[in-house]
PDB file of N, CA and C in Angstrom:
ATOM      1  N   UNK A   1     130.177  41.428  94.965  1.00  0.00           N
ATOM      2  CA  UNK A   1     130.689  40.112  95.199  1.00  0.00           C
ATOM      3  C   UNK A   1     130.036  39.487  96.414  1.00  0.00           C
ATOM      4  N   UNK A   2     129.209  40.288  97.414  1.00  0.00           N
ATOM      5  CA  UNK A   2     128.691  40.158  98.569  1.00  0.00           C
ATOM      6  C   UNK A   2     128.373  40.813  99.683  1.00  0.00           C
ATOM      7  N   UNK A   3     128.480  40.191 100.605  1.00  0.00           N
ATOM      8  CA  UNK A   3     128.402  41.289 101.489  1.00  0.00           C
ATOM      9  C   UNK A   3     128.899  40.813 103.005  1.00  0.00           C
ATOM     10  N   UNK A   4     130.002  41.446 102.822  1.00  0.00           N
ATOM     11  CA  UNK A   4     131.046  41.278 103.853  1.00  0.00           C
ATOM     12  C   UNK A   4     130.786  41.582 105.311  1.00  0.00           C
ATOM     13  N   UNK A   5     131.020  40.873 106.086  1.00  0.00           N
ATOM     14  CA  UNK A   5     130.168  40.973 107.407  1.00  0.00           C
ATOM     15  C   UNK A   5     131.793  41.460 108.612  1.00  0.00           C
ATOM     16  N   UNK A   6     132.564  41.560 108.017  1.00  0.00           N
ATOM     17  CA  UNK A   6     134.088  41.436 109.024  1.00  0.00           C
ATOM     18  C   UNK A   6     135.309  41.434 107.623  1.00  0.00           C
ATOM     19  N   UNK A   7     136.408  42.251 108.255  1.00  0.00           N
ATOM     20  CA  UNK A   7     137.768  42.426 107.634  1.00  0.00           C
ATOM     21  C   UNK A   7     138.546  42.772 108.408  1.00  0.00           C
ATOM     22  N   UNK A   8     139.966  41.606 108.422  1.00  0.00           N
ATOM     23  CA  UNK A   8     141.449  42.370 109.288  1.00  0.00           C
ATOM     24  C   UNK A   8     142.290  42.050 108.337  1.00  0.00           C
ATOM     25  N   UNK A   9     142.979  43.115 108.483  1.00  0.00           N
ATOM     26  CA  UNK A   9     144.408  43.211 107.805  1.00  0.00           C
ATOM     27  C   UNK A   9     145.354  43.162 109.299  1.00  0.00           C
ATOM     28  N   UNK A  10     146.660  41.851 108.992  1.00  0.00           N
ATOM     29  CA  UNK A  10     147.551  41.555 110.063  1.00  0.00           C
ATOM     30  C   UNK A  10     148.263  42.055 110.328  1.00  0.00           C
ATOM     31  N   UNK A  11     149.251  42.636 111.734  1.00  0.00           N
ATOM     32  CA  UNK A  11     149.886  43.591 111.636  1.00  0.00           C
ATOM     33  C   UNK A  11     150.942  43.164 113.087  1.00  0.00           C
ATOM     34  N   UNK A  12     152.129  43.414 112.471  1.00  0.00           N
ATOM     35  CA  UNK A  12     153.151  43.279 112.979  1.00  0.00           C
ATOM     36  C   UNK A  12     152.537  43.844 114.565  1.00  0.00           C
ATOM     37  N   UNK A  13     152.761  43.228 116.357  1.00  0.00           N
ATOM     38  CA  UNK A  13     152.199  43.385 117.212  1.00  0.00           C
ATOM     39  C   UNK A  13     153.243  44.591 117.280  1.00  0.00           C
ATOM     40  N   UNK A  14     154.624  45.083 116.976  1.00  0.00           N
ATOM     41  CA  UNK A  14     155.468  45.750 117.742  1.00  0.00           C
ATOM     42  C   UNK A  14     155.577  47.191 116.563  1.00  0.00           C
ATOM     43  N   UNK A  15     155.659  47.305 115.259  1.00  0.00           N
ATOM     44  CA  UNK A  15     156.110  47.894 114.377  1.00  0.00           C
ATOM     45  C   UNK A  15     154.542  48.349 114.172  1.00  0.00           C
ATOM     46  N   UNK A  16     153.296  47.633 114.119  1.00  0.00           N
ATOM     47  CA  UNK A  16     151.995  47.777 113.276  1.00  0.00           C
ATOM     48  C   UNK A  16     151.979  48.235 111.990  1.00  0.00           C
ATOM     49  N   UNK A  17     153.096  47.272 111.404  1.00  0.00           N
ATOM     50  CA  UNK A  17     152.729  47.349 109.773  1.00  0.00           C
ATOM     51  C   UNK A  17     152.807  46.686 109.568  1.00  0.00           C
ATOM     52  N   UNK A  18     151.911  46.407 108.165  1.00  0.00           N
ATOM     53  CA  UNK A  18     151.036  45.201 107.692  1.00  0.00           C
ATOM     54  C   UNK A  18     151.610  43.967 107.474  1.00  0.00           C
ATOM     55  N   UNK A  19     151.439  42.833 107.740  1.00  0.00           N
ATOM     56  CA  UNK A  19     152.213  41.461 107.588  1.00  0.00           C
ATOM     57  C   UNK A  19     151.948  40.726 105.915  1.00  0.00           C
ATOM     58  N   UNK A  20     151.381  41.652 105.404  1.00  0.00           N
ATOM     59  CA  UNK A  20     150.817  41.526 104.183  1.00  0.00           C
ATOM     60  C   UNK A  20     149.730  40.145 103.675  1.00  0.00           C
ATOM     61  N   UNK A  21     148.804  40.338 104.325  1.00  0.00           N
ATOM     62  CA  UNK A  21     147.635  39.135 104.300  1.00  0.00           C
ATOM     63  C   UNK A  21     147.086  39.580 105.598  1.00  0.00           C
ATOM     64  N   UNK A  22     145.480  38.864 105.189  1.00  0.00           N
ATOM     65  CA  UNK A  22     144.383  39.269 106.102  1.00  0.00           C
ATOM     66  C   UNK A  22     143.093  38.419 105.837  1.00  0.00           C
ATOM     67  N   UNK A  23     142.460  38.613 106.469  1.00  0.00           N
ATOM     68  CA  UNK A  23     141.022  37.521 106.536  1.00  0.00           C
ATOM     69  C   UNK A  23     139.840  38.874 106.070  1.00  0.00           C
ATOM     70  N   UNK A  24     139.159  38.357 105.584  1.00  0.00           N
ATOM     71  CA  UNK A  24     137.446  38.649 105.031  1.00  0.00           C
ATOM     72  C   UNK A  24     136.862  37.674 105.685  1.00  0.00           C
ATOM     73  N   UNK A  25     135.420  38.006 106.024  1.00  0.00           N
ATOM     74  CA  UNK A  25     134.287  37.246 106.118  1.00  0.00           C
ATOM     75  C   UNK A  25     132.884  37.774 105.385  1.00  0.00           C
ATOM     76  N   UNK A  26     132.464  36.549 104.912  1.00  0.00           N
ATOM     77  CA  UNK A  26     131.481  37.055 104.078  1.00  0.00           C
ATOM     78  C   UNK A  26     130.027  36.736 104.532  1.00  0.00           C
ATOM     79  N   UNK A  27     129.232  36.968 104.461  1.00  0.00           N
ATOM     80  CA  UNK A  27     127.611  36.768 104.960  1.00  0.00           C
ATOM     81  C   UNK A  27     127.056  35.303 104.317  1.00  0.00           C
ATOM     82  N   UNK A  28     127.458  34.653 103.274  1.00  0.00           N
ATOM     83  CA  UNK A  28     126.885  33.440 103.104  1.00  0.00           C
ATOM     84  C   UNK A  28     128.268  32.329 102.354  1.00  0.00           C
ATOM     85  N   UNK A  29     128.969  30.946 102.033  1.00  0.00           N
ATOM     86  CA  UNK A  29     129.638  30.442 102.418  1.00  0.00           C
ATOM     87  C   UNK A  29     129.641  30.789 100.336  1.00  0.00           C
ATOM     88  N   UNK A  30     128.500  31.124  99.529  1.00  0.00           N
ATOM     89  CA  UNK A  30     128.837  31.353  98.357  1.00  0.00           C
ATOM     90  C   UNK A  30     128.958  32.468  97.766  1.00  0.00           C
ATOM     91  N   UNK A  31     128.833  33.130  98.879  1.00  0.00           N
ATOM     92  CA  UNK A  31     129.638  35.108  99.126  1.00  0.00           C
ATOM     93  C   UNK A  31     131.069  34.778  98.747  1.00  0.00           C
ATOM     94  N   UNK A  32     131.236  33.967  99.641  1.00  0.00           N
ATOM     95  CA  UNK A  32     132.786  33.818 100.001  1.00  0.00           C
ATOM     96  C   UNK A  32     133.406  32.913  98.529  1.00  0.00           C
ATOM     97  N   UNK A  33     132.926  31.926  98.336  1.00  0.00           N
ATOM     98  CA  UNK A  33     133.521  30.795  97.062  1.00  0.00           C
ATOM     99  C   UNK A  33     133.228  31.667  95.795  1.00  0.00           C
ATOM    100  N   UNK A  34     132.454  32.690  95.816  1.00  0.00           N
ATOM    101  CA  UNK A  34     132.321  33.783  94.565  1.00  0.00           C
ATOM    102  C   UNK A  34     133.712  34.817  94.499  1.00  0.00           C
ATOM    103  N   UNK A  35     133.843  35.191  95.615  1.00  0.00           N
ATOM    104  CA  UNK A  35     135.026  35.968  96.172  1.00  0.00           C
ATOM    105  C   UNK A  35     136.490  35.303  95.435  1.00  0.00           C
ATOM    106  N   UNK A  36     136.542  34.178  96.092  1.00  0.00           N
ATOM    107  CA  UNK A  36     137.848  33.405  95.802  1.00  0.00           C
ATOM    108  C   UNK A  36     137.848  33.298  94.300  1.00  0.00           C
ATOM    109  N   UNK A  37     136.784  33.029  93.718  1.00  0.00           N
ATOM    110  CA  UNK A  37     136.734  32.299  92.062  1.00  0.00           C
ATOM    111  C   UNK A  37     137.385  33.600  91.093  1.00  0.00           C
ATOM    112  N   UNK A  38     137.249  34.700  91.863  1.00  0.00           N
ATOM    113  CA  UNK A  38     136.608  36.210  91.415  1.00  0.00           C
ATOM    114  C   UNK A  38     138.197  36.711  91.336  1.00  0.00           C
ATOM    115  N   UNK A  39     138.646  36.744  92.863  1.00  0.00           N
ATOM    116  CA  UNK A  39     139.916  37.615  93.241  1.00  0.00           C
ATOM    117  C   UNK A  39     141.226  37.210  93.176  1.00  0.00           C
ATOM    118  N   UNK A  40     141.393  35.681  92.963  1.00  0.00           N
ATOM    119  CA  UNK A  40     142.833  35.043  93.380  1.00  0.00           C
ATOM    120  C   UNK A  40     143.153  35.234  91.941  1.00  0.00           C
ATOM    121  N   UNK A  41     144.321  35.903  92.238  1.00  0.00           N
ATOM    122  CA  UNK A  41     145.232  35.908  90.900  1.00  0.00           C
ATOM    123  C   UNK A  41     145.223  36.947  90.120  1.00  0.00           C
ATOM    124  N   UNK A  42     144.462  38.178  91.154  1.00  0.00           N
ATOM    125  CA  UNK A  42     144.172  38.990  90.560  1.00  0.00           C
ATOM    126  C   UNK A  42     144.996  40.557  91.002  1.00  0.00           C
ATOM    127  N   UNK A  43     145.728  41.112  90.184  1.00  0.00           N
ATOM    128  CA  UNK A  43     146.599  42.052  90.370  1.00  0.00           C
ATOM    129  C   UNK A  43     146.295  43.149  91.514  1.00  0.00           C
ATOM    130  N   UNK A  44     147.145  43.574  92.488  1.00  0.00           N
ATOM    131  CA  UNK A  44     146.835  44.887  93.309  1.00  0.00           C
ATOM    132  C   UNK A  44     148.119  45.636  93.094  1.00  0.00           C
ATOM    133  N   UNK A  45     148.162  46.793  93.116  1.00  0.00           N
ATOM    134  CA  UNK A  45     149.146  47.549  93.135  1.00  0.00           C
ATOM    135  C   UNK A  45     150.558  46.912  92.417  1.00  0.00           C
ATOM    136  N   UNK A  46     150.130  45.730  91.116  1.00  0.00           N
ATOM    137  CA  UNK A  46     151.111  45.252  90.275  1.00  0.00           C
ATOM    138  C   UNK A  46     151.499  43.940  90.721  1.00  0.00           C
ATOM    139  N   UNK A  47     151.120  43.109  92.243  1.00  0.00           N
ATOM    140  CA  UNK A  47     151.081  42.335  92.411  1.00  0.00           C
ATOM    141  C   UNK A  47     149.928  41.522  92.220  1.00  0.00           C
ATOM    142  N   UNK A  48     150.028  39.858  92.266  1.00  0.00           N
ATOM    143  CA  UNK A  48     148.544  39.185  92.079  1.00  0.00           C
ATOM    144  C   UNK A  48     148.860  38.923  93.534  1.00  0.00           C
ATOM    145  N   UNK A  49     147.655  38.740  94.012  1.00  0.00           N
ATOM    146  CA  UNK A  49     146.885  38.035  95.191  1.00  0.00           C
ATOM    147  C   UNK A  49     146.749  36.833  95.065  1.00  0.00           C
ATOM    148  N   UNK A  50     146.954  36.137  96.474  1.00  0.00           N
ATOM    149  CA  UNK A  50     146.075  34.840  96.576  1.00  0.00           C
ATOM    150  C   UNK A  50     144.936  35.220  97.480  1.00  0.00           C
ATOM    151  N   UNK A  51     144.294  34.448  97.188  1.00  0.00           N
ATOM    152  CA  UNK A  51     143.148  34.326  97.955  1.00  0.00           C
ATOM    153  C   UNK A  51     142.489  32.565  98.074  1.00  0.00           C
ATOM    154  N   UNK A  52     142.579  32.113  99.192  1.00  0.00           N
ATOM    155  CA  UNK A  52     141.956  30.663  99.374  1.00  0.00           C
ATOM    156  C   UNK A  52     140.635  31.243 100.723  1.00  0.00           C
ATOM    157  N   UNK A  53     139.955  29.923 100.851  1.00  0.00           N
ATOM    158  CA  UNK A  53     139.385  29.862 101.850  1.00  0.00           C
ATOM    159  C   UNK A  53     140.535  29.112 103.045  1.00  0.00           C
ATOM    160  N   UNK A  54     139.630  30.275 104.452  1.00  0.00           N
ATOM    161  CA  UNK A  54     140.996  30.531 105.537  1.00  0.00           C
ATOM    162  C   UNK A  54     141.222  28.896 105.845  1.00  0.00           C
ATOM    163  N   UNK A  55     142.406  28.615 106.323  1.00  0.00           N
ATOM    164  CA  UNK A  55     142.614  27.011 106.766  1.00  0.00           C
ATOM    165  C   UNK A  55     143.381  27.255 108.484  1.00  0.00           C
ATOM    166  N   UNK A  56     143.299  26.171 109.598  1.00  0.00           N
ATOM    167  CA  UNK A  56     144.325  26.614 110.073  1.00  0.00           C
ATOM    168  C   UNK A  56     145.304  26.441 109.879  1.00  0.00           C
ATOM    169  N   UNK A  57     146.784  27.400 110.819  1.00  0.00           N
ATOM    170  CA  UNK A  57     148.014  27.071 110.391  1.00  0.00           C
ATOM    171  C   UNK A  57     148.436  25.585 109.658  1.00  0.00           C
ATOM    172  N   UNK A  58     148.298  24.825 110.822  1.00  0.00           N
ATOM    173  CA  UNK A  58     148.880  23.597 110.593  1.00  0.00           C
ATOM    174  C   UNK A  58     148.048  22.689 109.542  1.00  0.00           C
ATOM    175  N   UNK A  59     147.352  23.344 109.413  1.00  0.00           N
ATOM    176  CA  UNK A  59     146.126  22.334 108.731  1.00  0.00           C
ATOM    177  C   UNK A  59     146.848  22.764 106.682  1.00  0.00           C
ATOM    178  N   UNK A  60     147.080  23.859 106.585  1.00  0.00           N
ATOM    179  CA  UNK A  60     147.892  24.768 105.695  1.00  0.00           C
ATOM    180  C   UNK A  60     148.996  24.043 105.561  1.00  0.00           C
ATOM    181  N   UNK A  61     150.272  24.605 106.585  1.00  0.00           N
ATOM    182  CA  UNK A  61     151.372  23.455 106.277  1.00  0.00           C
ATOM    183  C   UNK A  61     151.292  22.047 105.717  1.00  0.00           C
ATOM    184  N   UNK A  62     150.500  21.232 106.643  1.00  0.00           N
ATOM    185  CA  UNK A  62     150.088  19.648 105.927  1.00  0.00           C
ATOM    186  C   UNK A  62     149.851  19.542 104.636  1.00  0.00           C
ATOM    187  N   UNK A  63     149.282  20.530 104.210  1.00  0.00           N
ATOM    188  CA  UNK A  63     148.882  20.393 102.443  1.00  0.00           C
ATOM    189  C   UNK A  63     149.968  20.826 101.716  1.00  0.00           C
ATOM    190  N   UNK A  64     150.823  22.046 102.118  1.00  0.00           N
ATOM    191  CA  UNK A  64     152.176  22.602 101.444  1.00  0.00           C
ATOM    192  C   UNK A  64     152.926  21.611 101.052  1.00  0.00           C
ATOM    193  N   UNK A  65     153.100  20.918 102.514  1.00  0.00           N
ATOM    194  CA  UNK A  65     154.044  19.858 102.826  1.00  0.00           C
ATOM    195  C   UNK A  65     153.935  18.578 101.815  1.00  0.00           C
ATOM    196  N   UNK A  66     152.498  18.324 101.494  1.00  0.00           N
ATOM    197  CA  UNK A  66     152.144  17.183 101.130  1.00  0.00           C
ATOM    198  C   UNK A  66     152.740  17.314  99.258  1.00  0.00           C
ATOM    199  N   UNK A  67     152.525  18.554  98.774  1.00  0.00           N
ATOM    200  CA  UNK A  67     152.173  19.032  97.678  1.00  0.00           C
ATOM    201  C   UNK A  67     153.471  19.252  97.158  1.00  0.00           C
ATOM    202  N   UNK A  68     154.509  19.686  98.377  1.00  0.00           N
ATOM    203  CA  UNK A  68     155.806  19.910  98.000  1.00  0.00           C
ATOM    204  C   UNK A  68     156.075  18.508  97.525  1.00  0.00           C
ATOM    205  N   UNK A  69     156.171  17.672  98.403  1.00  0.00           N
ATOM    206  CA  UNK A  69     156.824  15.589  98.778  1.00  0.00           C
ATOM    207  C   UNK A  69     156.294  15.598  97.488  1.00  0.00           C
ATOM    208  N   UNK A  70     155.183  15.728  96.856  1.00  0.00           N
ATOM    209  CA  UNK A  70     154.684  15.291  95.801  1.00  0.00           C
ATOM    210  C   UNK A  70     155.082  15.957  94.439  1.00  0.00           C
ATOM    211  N   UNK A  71     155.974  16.787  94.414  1.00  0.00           N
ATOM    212  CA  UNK A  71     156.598  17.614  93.382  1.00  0.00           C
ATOM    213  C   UNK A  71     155.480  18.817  92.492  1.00  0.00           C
ATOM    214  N   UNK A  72     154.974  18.812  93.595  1.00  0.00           N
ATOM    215  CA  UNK A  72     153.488  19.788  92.678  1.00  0.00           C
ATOM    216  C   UNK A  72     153.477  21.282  93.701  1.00  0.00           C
ATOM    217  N   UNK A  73     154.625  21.408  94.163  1.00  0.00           N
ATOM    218  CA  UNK A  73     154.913  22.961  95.335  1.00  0.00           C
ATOM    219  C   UNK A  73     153.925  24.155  94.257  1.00  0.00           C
ATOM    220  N   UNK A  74     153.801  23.819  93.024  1.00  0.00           N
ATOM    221  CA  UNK A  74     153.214  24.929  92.475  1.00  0.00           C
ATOM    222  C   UNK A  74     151.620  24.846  92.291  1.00  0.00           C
ATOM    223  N   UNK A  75     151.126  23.571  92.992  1.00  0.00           N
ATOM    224  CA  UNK A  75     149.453  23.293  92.737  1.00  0.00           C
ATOM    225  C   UNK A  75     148.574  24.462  93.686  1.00  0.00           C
ATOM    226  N   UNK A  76     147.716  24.716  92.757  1.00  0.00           N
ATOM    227  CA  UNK A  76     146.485  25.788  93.730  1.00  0.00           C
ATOM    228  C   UNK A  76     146.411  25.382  95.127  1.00  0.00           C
ATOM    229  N   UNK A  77     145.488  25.873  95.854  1.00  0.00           N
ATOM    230  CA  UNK A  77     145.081  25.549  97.161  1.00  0.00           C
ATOM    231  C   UNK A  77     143.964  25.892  96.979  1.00  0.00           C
ATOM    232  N   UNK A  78     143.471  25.412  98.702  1.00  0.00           N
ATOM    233  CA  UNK A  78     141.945  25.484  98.426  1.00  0.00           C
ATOM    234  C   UNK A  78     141.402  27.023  98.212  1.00  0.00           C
ATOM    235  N   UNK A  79     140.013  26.814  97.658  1.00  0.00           N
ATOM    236  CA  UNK A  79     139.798  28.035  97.651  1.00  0.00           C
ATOM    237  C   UNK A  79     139.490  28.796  98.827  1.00  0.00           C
ATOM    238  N   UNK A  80     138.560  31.802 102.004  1.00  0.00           N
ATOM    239  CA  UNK A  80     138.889  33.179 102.315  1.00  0.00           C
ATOM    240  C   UNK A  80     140.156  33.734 103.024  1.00  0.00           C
ATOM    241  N   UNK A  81     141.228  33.216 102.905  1.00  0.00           N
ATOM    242  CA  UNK A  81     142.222  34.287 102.989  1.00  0.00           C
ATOM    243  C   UNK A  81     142.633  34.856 101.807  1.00  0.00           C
ATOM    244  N   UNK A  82     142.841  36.348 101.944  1.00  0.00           N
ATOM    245  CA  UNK A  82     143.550  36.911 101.274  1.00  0.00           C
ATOM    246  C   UNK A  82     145.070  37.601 101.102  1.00  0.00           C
ATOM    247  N   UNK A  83     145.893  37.073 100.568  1.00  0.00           N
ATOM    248  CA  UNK A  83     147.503  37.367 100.842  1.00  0.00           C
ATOM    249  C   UNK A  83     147.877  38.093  99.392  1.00  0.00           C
ATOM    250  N   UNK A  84     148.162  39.480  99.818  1.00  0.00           N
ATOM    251  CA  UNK A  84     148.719  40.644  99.296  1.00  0.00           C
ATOM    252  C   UNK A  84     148.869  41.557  99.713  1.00  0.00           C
ATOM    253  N   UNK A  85     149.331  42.829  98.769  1.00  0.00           N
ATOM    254  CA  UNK A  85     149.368  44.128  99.445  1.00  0.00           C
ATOM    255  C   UNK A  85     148.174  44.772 100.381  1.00  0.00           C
ATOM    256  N   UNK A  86     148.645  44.794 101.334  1.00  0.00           N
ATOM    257  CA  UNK A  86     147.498  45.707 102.748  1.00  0.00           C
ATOM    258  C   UNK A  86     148.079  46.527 103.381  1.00  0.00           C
TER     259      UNK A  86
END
């Protein structure tokens, strides 16, 4: 799928277990949009994954927010984060 240059899985600062989601980085920007096309929605350990490209926090909320107001809470997002089992 590429070739991954960096990976964290997030982790509780006090407990250090997993917050379940984590960032990839990939070596070219269609490493990464191959990744997403590839992995979101795609089962781990019986769950599906999301996977978008990373956004910041707030930048994230604004679109939730927008998508909720707009009655579409269930529309994709953009396409490197990955949120599932870790």
């Amino acid at each position: 799928m590429g070739t991954i240059t960096s990976a964290r899985v997030m982790k509780d600062l006090k407990s250090g277990v997993s917050r379940g989601f984590g960032f990839v980085c990939y070596s070219s920007p269609e490493d990464a949009t191959r990744a997403v096309n590839e992995m979101n929605g795609k089962l781990i350990s019986g769950k599906p994954i999301f996977v978008a490209l990373a956004q910041r926090r707030d930048v994230r909320r604004a679109q939730l927010e927008a998508q909720h107001n707009q009655g579409r809470g269930n529309a994709p997002g953009q396409p490197g984060m990955m949120r599932g089992p870790m």
